[in-house]
PDB file of N, CA and C in Angstrom:
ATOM      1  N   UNK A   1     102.213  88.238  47.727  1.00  0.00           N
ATOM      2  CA  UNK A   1     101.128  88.727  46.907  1.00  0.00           C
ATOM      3  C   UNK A   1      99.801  88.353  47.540  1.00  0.00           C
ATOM      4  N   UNK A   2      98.970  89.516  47.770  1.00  0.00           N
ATOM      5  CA  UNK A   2      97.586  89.022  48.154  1.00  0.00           C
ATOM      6  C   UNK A   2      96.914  88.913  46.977  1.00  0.00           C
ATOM      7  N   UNK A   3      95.569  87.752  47.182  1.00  0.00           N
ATOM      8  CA  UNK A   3      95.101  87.978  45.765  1.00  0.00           C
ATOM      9  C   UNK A   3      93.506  88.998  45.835  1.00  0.00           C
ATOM     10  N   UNK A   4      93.570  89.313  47.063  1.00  0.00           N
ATOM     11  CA  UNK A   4      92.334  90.144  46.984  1.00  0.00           C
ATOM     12  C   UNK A   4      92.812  91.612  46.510  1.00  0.00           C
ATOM     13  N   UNK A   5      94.471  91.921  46.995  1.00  0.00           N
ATOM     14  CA  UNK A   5      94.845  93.120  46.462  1.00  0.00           C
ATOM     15  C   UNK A   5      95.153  93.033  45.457  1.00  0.00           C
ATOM     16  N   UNK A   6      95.304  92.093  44.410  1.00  0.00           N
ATOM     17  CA  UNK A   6      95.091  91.808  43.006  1.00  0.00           C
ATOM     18  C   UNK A   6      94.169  92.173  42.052  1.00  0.00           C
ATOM     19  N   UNK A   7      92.886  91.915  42.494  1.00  0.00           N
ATOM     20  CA  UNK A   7      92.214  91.738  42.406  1.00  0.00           C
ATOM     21  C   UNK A   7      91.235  93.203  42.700  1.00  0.00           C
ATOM     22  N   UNK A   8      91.520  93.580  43.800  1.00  0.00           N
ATOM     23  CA  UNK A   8      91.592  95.167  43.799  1.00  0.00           C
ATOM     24  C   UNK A   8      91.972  96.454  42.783  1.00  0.00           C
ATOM     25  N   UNK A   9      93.182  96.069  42.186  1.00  0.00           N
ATOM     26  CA  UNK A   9      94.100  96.721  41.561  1.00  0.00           C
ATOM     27  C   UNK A   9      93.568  96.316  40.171  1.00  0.00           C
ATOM     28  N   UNK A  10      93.229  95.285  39.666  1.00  0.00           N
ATOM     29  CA  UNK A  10      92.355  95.064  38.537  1.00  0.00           C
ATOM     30  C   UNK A  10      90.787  95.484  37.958  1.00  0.00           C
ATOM     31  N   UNK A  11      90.351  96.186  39.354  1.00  0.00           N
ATOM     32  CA  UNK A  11      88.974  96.475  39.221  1.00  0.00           C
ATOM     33  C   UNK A  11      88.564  97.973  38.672  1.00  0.00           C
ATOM     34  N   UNK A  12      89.910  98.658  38.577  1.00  0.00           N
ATOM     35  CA  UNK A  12      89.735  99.747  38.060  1.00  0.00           C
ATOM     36  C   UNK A  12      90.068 100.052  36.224  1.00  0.00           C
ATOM     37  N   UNK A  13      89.483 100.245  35.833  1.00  0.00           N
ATOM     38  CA  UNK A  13      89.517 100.053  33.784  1.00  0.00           C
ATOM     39  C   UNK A  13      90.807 100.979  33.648  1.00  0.00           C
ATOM     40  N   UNK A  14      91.142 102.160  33.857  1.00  0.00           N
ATOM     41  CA  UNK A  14      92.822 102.301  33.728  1.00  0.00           C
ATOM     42  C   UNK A  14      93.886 102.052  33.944  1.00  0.00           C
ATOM     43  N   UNK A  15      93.277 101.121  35.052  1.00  0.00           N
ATOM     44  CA  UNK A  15      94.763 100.404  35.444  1.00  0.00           C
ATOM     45  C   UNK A  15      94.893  99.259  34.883  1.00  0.00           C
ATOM     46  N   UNK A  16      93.480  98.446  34.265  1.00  0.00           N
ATOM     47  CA  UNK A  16      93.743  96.891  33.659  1.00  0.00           C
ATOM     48  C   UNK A  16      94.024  97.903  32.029  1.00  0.00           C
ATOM     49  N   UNK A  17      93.807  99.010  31.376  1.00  0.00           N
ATOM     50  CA  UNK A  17      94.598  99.548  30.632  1.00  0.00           C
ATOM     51  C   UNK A  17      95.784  99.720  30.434  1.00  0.00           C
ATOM     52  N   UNK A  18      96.061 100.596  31.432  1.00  0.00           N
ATOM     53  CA  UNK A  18      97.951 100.391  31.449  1.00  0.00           C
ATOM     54  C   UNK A  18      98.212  98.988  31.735  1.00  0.00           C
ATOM     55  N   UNK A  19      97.590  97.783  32.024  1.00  0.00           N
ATOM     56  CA  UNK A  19      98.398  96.591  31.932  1.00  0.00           C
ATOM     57  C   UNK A  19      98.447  96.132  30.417  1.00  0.00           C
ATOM     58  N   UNK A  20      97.130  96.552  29.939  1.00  0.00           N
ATOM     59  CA  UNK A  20      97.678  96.041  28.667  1.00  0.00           C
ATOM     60  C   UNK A  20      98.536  96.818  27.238  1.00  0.00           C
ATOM     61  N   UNK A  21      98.854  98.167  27.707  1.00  0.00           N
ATOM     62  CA  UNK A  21      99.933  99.030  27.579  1.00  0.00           C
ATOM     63  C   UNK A  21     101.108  98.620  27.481  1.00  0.00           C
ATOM     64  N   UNK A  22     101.127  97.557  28.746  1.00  0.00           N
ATOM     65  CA  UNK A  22     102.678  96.951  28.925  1.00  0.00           C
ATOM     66  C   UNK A  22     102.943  95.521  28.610  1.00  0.00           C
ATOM     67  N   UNK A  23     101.694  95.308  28.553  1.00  0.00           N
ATOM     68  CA  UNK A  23     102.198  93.836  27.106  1.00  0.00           C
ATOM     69  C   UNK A  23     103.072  94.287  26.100  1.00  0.00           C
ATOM     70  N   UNK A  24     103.102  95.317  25.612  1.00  0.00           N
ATOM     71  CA  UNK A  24     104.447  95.552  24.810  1.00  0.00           C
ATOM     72  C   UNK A  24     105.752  95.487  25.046  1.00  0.00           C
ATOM     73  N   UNK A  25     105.596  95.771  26.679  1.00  0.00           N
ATOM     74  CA  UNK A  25     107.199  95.739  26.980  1.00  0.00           C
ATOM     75  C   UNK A  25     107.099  96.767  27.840  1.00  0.00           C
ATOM     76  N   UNK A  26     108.157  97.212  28.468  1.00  0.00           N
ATOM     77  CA  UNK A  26     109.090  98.140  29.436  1.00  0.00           C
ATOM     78  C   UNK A  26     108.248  99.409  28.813  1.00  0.00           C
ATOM     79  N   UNK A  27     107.766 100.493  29.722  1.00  0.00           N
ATOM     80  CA  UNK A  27     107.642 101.663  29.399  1.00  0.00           C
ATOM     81  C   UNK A  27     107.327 102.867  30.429  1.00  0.00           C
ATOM     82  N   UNK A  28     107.634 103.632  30.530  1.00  0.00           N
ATOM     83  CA  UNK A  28     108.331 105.340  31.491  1.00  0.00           C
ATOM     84  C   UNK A  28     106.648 105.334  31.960  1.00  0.00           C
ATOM     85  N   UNK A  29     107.031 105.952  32.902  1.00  0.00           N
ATOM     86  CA  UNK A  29     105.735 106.538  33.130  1.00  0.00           C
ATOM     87  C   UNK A  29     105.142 107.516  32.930  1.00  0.00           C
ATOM     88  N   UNK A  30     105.898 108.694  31.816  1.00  0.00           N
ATOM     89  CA  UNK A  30     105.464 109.004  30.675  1.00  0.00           C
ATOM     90  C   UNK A  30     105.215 108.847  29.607  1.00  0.00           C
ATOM     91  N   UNK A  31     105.635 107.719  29.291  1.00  0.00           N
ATOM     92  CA  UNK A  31     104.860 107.154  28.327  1.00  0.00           C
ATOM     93  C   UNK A  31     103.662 106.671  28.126  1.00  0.00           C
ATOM     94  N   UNK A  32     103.308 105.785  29.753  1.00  0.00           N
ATOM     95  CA  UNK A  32     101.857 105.094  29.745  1.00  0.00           C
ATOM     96  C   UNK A  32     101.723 106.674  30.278  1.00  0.00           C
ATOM     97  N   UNK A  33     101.512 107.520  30.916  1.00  0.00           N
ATOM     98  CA  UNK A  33     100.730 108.966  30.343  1.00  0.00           C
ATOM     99  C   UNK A  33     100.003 109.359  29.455  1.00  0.00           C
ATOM    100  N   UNK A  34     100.909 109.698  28.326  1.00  0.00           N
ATOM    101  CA  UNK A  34     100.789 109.955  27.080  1.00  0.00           C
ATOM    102  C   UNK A  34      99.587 109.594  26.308  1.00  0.00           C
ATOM    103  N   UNK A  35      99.126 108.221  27.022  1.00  0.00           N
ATOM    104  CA  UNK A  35      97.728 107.377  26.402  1.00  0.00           C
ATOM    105  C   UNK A  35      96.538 107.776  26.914  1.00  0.00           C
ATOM    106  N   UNK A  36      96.857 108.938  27.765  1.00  0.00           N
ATOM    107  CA  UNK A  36      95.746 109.265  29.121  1.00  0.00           C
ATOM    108  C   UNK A  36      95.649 110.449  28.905  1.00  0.00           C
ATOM    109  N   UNK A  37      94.242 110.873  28.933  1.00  0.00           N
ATOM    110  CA  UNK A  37      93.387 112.624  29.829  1.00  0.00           C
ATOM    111  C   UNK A  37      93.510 112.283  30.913  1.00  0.00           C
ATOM    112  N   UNK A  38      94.935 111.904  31.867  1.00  0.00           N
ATOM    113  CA  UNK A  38      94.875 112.480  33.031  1.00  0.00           C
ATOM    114  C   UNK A  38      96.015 113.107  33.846  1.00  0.00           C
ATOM    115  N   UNK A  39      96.065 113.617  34.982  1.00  0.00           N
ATOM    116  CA  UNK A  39      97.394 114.122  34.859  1.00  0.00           C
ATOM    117  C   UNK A  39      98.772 113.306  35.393  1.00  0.00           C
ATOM    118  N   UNK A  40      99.549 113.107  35.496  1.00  0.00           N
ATOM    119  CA  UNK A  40     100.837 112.588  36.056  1.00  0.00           C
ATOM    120  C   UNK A  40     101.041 112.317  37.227  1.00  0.00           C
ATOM    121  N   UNK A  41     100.094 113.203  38.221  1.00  0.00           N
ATOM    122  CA  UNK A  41     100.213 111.782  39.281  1.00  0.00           C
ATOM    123  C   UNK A  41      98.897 110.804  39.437  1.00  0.00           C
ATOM    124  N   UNK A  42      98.205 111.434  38.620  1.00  0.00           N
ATOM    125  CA  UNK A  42      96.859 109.861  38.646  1.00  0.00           C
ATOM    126  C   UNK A  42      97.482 108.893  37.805  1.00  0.00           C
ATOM    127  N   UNK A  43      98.630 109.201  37.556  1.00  0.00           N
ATOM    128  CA  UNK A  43      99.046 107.821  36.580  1.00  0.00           C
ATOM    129  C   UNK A  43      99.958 107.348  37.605  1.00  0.00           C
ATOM    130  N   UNK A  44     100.786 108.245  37.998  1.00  0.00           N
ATOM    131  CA  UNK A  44     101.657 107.792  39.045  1.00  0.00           C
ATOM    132  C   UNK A  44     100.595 106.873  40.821  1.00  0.00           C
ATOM    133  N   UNK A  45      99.909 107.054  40.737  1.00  0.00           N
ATOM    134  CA  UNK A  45      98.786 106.978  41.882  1.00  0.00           C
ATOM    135  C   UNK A  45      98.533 105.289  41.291  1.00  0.00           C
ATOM    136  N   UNK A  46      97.781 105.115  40.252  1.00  0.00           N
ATOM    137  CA  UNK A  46      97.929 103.976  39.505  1.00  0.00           C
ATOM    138  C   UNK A  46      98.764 102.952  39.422  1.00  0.00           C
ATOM    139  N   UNK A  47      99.582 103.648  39.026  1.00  0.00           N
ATOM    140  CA  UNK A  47     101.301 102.423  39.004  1.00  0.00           C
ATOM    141  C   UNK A  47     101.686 101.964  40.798  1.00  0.00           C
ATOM    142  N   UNK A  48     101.489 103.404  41.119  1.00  0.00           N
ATOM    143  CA  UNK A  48     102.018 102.636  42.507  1.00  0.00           C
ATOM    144  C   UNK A  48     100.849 101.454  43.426  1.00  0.00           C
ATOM    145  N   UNK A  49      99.475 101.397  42.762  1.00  0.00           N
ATOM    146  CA  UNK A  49      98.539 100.495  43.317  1.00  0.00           C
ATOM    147  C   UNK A  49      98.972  99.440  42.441  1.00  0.00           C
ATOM    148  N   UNK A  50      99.523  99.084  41.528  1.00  0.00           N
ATOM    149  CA  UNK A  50      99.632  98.040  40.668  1.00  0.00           C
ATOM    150  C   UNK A  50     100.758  97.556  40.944  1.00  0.00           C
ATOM    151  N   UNK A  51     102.035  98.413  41.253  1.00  0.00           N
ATOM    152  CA  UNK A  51     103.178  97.826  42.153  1.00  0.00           C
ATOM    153  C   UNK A  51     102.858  97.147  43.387  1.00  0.00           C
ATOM    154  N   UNK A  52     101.776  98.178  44.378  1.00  0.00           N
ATOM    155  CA  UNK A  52     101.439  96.858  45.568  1.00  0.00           C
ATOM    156  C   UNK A  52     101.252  95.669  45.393  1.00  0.00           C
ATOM    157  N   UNK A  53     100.148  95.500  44.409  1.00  0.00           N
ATOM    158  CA  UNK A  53      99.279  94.159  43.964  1.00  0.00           C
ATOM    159  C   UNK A  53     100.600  93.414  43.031  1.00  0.00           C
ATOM    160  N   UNK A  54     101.579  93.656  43.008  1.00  0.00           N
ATOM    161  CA  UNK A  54     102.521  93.219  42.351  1.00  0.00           C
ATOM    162  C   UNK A  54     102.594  92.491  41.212  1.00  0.00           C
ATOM    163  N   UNK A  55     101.509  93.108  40.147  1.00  0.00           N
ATOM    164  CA  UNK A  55     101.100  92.965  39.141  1.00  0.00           C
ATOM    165  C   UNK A  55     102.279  94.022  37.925  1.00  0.00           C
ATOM    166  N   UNK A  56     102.842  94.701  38.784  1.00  0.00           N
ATOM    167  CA  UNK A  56     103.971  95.697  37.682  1.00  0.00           C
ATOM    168  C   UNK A  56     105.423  95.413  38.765  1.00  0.00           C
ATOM    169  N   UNK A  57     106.361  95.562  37.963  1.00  0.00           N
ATOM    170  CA  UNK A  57     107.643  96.131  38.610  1.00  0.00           C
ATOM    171  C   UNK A  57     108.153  97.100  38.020  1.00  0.00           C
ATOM    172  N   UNK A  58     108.991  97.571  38.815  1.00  0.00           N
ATOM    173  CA  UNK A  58     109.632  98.853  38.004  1.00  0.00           C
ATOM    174  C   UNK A  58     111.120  98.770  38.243  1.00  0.00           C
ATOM    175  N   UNK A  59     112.283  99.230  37.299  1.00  0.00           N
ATOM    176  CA  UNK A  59     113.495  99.258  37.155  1.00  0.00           C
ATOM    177  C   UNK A  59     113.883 100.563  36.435  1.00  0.00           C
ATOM    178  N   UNK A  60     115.463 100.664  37.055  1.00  0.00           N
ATOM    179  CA  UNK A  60     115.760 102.225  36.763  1.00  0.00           C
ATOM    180  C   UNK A  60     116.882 101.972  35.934  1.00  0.00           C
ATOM    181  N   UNK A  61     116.517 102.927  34.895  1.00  0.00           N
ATOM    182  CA  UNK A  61     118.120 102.911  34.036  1.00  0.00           C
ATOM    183  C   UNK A  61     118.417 105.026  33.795  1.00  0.00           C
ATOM    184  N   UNK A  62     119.187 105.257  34.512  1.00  0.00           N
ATOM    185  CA  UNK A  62     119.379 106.587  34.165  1.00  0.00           C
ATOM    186  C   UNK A  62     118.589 107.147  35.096  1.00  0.00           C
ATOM    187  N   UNK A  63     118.210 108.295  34.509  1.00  0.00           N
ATOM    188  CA  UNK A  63     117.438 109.308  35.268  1.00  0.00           C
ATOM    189  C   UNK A  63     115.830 108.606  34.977  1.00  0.00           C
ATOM    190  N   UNK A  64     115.236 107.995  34.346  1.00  0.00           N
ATOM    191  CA  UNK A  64     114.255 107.026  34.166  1.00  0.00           C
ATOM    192  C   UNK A  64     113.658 105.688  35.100  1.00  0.00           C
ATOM    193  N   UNK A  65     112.220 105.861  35.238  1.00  0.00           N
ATOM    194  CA  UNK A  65     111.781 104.541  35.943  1.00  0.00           C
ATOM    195  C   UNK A  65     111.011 103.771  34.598  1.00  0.00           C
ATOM    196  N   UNK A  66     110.909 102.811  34.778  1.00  0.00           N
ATOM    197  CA  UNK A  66     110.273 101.964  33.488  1.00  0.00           C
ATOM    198  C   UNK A  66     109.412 100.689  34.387  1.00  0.00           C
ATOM    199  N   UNK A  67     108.410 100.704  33.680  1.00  0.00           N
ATOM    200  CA  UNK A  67     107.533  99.599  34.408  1.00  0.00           C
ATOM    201  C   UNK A  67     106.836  98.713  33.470  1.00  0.00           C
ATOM    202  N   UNK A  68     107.212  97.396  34.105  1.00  0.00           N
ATOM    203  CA  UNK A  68     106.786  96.116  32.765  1.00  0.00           C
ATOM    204  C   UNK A  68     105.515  95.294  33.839  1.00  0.00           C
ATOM    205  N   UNK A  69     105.227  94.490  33.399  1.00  0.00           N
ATOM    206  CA  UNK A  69     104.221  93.388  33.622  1.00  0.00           C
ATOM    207  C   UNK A  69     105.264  92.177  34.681  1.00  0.00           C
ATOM    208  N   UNK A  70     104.370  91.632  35.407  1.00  0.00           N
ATOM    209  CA  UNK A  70     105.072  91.012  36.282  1.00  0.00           C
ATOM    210  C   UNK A  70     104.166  89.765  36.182  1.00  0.00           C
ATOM    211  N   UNK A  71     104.489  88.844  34.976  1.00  0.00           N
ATOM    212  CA  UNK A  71     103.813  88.071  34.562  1.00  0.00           C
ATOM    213  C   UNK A  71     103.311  87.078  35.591  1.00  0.00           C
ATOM    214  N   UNK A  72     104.545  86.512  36.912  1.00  0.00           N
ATOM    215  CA  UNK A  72     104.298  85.654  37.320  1.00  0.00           C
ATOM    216  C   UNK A  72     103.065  85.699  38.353  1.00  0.00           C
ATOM    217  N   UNK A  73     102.627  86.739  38.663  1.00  0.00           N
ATOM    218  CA  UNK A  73     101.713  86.888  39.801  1.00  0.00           C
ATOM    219  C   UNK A  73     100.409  86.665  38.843  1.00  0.00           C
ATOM    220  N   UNK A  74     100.224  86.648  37.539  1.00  0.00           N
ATOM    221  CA  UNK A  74      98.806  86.466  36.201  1.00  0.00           C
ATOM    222  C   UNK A  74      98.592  84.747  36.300  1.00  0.00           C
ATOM    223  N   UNK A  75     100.209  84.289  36.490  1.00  0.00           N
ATOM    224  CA  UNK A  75      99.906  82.472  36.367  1.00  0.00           C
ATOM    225  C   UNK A  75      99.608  82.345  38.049  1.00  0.00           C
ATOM    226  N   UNK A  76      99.812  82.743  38.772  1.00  0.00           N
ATOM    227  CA  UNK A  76      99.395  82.567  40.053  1.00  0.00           C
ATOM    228  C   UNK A  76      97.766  83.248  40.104  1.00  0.00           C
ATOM    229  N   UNK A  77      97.294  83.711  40.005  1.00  0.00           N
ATOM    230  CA  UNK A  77      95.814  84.086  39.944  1.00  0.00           C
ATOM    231  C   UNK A  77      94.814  83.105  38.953  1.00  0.00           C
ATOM    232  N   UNK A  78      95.594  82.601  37.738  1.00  0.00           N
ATOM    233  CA  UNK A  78      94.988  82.046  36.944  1.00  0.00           C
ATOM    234  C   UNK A  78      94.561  80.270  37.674  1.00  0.00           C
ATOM    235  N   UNK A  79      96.173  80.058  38.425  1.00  0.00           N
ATOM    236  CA  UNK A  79      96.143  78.901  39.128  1.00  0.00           C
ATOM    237  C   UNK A  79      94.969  78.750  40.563  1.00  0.00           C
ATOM    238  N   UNK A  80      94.448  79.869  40.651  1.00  0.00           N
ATOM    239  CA  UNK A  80      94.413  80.225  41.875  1.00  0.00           C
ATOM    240  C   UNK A  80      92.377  80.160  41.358  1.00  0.00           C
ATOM    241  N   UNK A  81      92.514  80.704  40.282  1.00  0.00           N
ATOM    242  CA  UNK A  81      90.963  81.124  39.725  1.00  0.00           C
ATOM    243  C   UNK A  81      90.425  79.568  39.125  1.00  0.00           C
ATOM    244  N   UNK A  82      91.369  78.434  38.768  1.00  0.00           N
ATOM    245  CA  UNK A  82      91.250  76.785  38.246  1.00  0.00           C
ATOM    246  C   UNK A  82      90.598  76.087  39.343  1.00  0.00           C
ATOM    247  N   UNK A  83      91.234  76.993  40.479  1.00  0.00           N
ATOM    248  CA  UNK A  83      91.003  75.654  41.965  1.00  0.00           C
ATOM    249  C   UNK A  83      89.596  76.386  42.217  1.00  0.00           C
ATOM    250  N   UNK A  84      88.934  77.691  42.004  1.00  0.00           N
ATOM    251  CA  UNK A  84      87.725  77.683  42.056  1.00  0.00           C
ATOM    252  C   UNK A  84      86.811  76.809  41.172  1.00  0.00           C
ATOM    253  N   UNK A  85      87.363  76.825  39.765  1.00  0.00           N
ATOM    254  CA  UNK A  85      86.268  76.373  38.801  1.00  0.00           C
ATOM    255  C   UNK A  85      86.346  74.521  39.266  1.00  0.00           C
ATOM    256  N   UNK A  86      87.327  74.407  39.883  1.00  0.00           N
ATOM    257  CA  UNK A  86      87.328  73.025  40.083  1.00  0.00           C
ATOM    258  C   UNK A  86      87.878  72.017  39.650  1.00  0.00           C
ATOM    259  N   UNK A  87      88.933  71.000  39.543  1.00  0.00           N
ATOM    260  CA  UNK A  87      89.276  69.951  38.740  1.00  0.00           C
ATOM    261  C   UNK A  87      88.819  69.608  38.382  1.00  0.00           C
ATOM    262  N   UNK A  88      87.422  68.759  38.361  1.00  0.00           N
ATOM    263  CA  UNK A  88      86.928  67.978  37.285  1.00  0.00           C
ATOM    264  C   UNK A  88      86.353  68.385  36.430  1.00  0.00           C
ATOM    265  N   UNK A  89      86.517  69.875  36.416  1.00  0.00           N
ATOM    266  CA  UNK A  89      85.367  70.636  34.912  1.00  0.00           C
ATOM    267  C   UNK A  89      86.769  71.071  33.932  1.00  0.00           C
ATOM    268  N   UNK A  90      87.709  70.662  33.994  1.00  0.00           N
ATOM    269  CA  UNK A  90      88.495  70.775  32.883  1.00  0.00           C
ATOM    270  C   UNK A  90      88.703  69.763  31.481  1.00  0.00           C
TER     271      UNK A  90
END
């Protein structure tokens, strides 16, 4: 995980949208669609920048892709954003 491509992938407001889309859980990529005026592959265009930054994963069941939150790379940025603010200001 880079964290500048993190960090990248967060700077755009529909894509830190669909992340919080998927705080609910597992969902198609018609589904996070569905929430959008836009068309299906700017969503698809999206997911796959948020898969780089490995901020989403995706898993297949059926003829279906489903994409959740990939929590652990949020505690690694958060850990990562502490060592800026510094130890002793906690």
């Amino acid at each position: 995980m880079s964290i500048s491509e993190s960090f990248k992938a967060l700077a755009v407001p529909m894509r830190r949208d669909i992340l919080d889309l998927l705080k609910e859980g597992k969902m198609s990529a018609g589904d996070i669609a569905s929430h959008f005026n836009v068309t299906q592959p700017a969503i698809s265009y999206h997911l796959n920048i948020l898969k780089k930054a490995n901020l989403i994963y995706e898993s297949k069941y059926k003829n279906f892709i489903y994409y959740e939150l990939n929590a652990t790379v949020f505690d690694h940025l958060i850990l990562w954003l502490k060592t800026i603010k510094g130890a002793d200001e906690e």
